[in-house]
Protein backbone atom coordinates (compact mmCIF):
# COMPACT_ATOMS: atom_id res chain seq x y z
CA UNK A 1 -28.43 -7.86 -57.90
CA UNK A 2 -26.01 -10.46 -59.80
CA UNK A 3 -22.56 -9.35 -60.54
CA UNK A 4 -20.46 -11.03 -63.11
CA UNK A 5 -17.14 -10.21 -64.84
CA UNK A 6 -15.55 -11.23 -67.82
CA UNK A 7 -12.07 -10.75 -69.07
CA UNK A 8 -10.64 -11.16 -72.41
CA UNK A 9 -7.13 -10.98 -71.37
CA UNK A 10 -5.21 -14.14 -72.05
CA UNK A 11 -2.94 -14.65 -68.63
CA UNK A 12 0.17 -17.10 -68.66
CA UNK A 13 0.14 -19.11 -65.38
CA UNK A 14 3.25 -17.86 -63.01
CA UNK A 15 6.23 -20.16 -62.57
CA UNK A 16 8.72 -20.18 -59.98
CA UNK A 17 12.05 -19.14 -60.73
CA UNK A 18 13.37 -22.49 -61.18
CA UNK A 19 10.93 -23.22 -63.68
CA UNK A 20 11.79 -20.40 -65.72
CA UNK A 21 15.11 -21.45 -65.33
CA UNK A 22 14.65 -24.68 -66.64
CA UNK A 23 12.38 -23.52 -69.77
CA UNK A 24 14.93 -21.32 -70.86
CA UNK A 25 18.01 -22.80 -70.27
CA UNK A 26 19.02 -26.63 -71.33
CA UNK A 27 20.61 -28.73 -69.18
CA UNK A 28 23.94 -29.29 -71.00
CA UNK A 29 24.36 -25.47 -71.09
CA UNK A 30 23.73 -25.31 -67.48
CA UNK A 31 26.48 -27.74 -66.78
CA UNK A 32 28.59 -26.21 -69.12
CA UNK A 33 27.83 -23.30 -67.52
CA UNK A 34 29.09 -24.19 -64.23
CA UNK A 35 32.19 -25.99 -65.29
CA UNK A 36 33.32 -22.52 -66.77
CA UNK A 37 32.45 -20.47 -63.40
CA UNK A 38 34.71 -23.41 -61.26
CA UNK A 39 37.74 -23.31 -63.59
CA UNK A 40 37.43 -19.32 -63.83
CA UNK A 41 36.83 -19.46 -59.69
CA UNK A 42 39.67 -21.85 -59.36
CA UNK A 43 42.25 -19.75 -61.24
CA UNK A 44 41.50 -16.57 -60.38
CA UNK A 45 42.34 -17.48 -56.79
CA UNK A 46 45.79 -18.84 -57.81
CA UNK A 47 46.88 -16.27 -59.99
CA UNK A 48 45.98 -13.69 -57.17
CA UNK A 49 48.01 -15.71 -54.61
CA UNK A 50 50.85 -16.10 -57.20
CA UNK A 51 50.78 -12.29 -58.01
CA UNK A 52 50.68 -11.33 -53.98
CA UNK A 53 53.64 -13.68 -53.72
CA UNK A 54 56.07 -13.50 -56.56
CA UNK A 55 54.85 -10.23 -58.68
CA UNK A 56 54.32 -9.79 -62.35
CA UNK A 57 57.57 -11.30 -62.73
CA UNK A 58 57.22 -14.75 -60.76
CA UNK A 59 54.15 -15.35 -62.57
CA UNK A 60 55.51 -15.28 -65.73
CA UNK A 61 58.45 -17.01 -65.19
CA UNK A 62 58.60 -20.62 -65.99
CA UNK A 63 58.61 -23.12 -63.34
CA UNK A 64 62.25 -24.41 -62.30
């Protein structure tokens, strides 16, 4: 008794997740990417310290 299959489904071979990554993203918008997520990171920490220190008020106020 032989047993054979066929398929006619057409399969994409799997990637990694970095692969994907790569294919769908280029890498100037990657970097550009990650320079917006540091300056956004580095702010928002110092205009939360600022706010816990001085208020609404001190961080508004011009520096002297």
């Amino acid at each position: 008794m032989a047993v054979t299959a066929t398929t006619t489904e057409i399969t994409a071979p799997r990637r990694g997740l970095v692969a994907a990554l790569q294919h769908a993203l280029p890498r100037n918008e990657l970097f550009a990417g990650l320079y917006v997520v540091a300056c956004a990171n580095g702010l928002l920490g110092r205009s939360i310290y600022t706010l816990n220190l001085e208020g609404w008020r001190g961080s508004f106020s011009p520096l002297a």
